[in-house]
Protein backbone atom coordinates (compact mmCIF):
# COMPACT_ATOMS: atom_id res chain seq x y z
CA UNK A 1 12.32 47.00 19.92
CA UNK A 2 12.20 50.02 22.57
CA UNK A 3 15.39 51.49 23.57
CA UNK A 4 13.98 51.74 27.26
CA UNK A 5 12.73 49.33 29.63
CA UNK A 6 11.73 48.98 33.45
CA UNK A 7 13.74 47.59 35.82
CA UNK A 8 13.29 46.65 39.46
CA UNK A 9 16.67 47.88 42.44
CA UNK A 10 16.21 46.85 46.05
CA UNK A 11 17.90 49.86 47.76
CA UNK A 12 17.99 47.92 50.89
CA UNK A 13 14.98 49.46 53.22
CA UNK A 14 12.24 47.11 52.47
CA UNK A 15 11.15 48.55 48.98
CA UNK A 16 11.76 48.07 45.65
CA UNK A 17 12.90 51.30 43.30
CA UNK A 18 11.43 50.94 39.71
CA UNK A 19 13.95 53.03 36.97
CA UNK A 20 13.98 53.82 33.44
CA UNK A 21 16.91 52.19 31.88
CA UNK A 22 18.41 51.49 28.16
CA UNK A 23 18.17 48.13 26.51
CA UNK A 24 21.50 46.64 26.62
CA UNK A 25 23.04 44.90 23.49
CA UNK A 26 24.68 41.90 23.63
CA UNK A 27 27.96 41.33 23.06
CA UNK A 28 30.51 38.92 21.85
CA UNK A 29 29.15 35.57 23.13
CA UNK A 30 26.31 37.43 25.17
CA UNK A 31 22.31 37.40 24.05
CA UNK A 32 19.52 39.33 25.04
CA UNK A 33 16.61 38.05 26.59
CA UNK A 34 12.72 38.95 26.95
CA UNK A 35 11.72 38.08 30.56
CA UNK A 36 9.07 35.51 31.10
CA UNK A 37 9.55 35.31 34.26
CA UNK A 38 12.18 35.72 37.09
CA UNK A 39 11.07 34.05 40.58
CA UNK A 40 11.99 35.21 43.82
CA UNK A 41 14.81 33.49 46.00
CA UNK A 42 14.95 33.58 50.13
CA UNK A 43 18.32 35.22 49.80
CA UNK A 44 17.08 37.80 48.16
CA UNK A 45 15.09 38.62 51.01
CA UNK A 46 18.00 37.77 53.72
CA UNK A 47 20.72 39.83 52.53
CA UNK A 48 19.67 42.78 50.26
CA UNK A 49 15.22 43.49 50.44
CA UNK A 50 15.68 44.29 53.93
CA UNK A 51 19.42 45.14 54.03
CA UNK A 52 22.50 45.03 52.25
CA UNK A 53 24.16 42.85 54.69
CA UNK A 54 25.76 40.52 51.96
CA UNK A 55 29.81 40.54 51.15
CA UNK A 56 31.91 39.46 48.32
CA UNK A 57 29.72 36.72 46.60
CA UNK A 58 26.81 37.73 48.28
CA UNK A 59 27.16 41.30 48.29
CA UNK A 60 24.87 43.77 46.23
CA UNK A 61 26.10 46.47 43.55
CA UNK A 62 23.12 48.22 43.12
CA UNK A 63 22.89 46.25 40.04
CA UNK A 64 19.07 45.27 38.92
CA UNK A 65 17.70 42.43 40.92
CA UNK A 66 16.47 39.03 40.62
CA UNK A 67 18.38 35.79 39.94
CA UNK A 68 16.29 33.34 38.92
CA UNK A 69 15.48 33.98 35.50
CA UNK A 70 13.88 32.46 32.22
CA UNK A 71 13.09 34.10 29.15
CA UNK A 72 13.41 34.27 25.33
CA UNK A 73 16.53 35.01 23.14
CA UNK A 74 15.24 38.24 20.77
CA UNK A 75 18.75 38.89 19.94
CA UNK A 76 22.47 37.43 20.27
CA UNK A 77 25.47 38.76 19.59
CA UNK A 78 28.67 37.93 17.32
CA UNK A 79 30.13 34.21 18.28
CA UNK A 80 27.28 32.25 19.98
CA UNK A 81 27.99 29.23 19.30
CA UNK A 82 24.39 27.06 20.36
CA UNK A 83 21.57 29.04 21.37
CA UNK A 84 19.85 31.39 18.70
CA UNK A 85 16.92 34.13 18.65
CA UNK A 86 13.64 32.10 19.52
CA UNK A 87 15.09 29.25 22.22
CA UNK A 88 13.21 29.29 25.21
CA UNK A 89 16.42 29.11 28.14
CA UNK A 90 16.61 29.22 31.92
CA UNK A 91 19.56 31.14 33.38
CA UNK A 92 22.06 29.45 35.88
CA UNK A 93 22.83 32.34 38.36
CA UNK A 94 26.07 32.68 38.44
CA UNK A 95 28.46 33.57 35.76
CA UNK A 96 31.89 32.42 36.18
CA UNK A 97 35.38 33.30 34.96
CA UNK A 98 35.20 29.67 32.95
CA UNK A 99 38.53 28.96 32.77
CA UNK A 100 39.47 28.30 36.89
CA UNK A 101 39.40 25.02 38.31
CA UNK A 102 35.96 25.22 39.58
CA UNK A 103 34.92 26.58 36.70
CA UNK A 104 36.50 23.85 34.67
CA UNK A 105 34.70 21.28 37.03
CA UNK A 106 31.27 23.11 36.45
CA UNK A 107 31.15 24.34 39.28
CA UNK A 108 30.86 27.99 38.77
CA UNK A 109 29.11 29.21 41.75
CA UNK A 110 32.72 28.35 43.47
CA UNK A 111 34.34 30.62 40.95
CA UNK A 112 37.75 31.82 42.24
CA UNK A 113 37.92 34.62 39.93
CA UNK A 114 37.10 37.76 41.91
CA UNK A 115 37.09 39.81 38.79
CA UNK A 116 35.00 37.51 36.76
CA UNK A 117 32.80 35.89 39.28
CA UNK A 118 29.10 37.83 39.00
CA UNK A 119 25.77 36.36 40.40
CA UNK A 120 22.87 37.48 38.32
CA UNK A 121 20.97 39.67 40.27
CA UNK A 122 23.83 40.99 42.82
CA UNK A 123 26.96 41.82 40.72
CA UNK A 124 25.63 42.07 37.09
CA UNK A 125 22.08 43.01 36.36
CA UNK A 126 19.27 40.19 36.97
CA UNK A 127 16.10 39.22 35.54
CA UNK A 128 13.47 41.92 37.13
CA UNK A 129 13.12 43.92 34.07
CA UNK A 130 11.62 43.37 30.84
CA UNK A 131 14.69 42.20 29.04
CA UNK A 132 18.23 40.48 30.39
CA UNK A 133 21.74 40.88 29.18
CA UNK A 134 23.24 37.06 29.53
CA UNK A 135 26.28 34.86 28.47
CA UNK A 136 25.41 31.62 26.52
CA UNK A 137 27.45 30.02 28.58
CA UNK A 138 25.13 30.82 31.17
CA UNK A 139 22.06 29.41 29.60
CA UNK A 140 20.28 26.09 30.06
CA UNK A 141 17.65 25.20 27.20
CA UNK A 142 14.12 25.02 28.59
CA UNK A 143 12.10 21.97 27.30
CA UNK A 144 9.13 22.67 26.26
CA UNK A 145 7.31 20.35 28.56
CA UNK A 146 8.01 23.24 31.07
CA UNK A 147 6.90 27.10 31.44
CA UNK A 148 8.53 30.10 32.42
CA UNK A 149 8.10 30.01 35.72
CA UNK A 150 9.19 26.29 36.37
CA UNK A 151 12.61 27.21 34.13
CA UNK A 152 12.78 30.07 36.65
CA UNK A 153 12.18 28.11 39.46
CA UNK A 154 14.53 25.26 38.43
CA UNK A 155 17.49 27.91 37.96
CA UNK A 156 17.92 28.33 41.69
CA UNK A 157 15.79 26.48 43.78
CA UNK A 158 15.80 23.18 42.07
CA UNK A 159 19.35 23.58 40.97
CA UNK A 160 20.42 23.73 44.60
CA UNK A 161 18.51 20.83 45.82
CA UNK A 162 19.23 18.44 42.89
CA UNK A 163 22.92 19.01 43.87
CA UNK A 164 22.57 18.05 47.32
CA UNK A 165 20.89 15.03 46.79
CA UNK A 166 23.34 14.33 44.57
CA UNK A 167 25.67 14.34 46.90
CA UNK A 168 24.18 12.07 49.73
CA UNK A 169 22.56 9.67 47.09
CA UNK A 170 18.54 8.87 47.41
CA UNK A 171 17.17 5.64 46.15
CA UNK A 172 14.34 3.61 46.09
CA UNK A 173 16.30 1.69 50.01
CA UNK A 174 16.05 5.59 51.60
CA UNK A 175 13.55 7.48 53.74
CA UNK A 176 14.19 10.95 53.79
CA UNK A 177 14.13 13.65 56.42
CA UNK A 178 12.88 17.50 55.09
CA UNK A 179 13.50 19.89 57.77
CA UNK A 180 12.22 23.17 56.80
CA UNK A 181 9.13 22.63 54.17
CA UNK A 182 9.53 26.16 52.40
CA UNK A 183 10.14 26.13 48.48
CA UNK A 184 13.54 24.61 49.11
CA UNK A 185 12.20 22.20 51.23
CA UNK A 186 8.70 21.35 48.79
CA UNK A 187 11.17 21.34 45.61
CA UNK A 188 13.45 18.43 47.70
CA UNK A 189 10.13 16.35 48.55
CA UNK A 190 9.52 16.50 44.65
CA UNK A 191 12.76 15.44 43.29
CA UNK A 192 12.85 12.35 46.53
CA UNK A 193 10.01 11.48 45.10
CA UNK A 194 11.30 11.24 41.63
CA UNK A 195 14.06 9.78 42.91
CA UNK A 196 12.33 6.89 44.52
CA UNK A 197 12.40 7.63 48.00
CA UNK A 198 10.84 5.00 49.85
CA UNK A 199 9.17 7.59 52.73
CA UNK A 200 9.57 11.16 52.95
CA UNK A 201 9.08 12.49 56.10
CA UNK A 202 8.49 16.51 56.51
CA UNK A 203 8.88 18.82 59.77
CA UNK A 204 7.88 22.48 59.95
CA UNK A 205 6.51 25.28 62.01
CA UNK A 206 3.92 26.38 60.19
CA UNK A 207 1.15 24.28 59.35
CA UNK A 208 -0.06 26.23 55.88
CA UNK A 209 3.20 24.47 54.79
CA UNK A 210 2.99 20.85 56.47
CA UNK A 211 -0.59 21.01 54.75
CA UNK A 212 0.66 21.88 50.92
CA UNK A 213 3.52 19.05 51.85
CA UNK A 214 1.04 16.19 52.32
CA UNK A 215 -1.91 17.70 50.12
CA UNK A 216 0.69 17.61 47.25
CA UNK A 217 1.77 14.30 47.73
CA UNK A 218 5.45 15.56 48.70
CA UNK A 219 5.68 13.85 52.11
CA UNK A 220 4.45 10.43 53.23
CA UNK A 221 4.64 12.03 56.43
CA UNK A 222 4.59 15.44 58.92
CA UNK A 223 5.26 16.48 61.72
CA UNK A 224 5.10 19.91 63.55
CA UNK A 225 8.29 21.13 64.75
CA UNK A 226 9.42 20.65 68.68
CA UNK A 227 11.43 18.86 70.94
CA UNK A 228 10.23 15.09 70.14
CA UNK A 229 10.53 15.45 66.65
CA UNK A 230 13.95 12.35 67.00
CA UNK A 231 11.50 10.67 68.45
CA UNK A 232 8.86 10.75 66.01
CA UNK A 233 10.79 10.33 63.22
CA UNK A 234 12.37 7.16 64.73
CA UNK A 235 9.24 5.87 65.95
CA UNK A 236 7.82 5.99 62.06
CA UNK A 237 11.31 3.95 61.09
CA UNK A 238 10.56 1.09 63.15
CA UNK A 239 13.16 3.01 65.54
CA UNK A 240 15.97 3.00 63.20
CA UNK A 241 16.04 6.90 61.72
CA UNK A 242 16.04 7.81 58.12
CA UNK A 243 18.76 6.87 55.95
CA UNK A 244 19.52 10.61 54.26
CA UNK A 245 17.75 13.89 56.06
CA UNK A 246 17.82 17.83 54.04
CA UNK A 247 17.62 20.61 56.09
CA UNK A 248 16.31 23.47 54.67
CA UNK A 249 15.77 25.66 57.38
CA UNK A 250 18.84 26.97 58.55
CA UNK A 251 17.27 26.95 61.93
CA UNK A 252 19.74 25.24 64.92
CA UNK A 253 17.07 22.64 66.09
CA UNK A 254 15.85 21.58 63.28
CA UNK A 255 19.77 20.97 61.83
CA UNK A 256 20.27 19.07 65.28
CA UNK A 257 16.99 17.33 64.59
CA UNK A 258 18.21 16.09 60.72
CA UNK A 259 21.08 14.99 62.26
CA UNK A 260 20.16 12.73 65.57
CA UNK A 261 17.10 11.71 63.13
CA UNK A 262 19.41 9.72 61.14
CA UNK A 263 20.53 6.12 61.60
CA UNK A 264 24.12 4.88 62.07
CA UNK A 265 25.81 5.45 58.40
CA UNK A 266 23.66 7.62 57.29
CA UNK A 267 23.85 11.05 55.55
CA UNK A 268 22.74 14.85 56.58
CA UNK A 269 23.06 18.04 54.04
CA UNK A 270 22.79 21.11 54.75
CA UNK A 271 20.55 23.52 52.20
CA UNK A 272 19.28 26.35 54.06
CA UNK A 273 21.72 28.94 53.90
CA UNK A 274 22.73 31.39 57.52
CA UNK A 275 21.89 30.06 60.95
CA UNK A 276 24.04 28.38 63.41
CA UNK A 277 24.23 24.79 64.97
CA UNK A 278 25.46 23.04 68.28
CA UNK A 279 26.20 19.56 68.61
CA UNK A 280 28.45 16.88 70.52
CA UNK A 281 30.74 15.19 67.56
CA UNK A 282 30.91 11.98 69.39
CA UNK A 283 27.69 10.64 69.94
CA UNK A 284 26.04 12.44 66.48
CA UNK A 285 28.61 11.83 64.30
CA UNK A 286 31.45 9.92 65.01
CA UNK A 287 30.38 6.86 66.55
CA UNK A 288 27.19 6.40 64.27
CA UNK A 289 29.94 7.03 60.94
CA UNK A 290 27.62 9.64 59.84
CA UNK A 291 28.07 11.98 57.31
CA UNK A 292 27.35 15.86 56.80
CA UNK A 293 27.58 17.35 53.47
CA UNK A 294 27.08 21.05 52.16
CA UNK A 295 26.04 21.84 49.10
């Protein structure tokens, strides 16, 4: 194995810095991957390509990029205690203290630890290089039914989604509401439709994406974003609203749109991270018992 590799640093002006560095070696509990393939996430984008505008959990330390990660164990170090050299893993992306609450809960992206708390890719070195220093507690083992890139995909993207749907429950008696049809928004028309959704309905600004919705089969429905969306999506519920709505856009319409979109009881999360939203408590909330989650 070379004692070198490539890695990729977002310096925070729009480019990416390619260095020389060593191979690491793992440690107690730790093993080393070979990248296979390490997807790019919208945060990545918001709050360190462009800028370093992140803080605390969100703020860069120069550290290589990239958290959303899959690869193959070439080496592990002294007390692993599952995975060995040859499994093919996906890496959850962030690595908490383990021993917190949260952490206890499995919830590590809520570590409390600030010491121990590190996102992959922001505090401790990510996945864009040709190998990957990780914990095995970290790891998730990658079925063979799926490549690289879906592992890599499913660490972040997926991951998120899957939670919040969790949370507001979908089932074969739900249509769903997608604001925002980016890959957060595609990946939660894929798992509704595992889940049994009875309609999916999809809203976007760009039509590329309300195309790849409905050419995949994602969305039963979509609509192009504006002021009558409520409407629309009422008028295709036999004027009820959808039982559970995602947004996905962090935009302050289309969150006001997920939320006056669904009928009395129902549930709202909120996935797309940033933005800003406006709304009277009374008539959107309160009096219709709805719900709004975050996740």
């Amino acid at each position: 194995m070379a004692e070198t590799m490539q890695a990729a640093f977002l310096p925070g002006n729009s480019t990416v810095l390619r260095k020389t560095v060593p191979v690491p070696d793992p440690g107690h509990g730790e093993v080393l991957l070979r990248m296979k393939a390490s997807t790019i996430c919208g945060s990545d984008i918001r709050c360190i390509y462009h800028e370093h505008l992140g803080k605390g959990p969100e703020g860069y330390q120069g550290v290589i990029a990239g958290h959303e990660p899959a690869g193959l164990i070439v080496r592990t170090g002294p007390g692993c205690r599952r995975f060995k050299e040859g499994d093919r893993v996906a890496v959850y992306h962030i690595s908490g203290c383990g021993v917190c609450n949260d952490c206890r809960r499995g919830y590590m992206i809520s570590c409390t630890s600030a010491r121990y708390r590190r996102a992959y890719g922001w505090q401790r070195d990510g996945g864009m290089a040709d190998y990957l220093l990780a914990e095995e507690k970290d790891l998730i083992a990658l079925p063979d039914e799926l490549s690289y890139a879906d592992g890599a995909q499913v660490a972040c993207g997926f991951g998120t989604v899957y939670e919040g749907l969790a949370k507001i429950g979908v089932s074969g008696a739900d249509t769903v509401l997608i604001t925002g049809l980016g890959p957060v928004g595609l990946a939660t028309g894929a798992l509704c439709r595992k889940l049994g959704a009875e309609k999916i309905i999809g809203i976007d600004v760009i039509e590329e994406r309300l195309k790849l919705a409905a050419g995949l089969g994602l969305c039963d429905a979509v609509l192009p974003a504006g002021p009558d969306n409520v409407a629309q999506v009422r008028e295709l519920t036999g004027g009820r609203g959808v039982e559970r709505a995602v947004d996905c856009s962090a935009n302050s319409a289309a969150r006001v749109t997920a939320i006056r979109a669904t009928r009395k009881w129902g549930r709202i999360v909120f996935l797309g991270e940033g933005g800003a939203i406006e709304f009277e408590p009374s008539p959107d909330i309160i009096h219709d018992q709805k719900t709004i989650y975050g996740s």
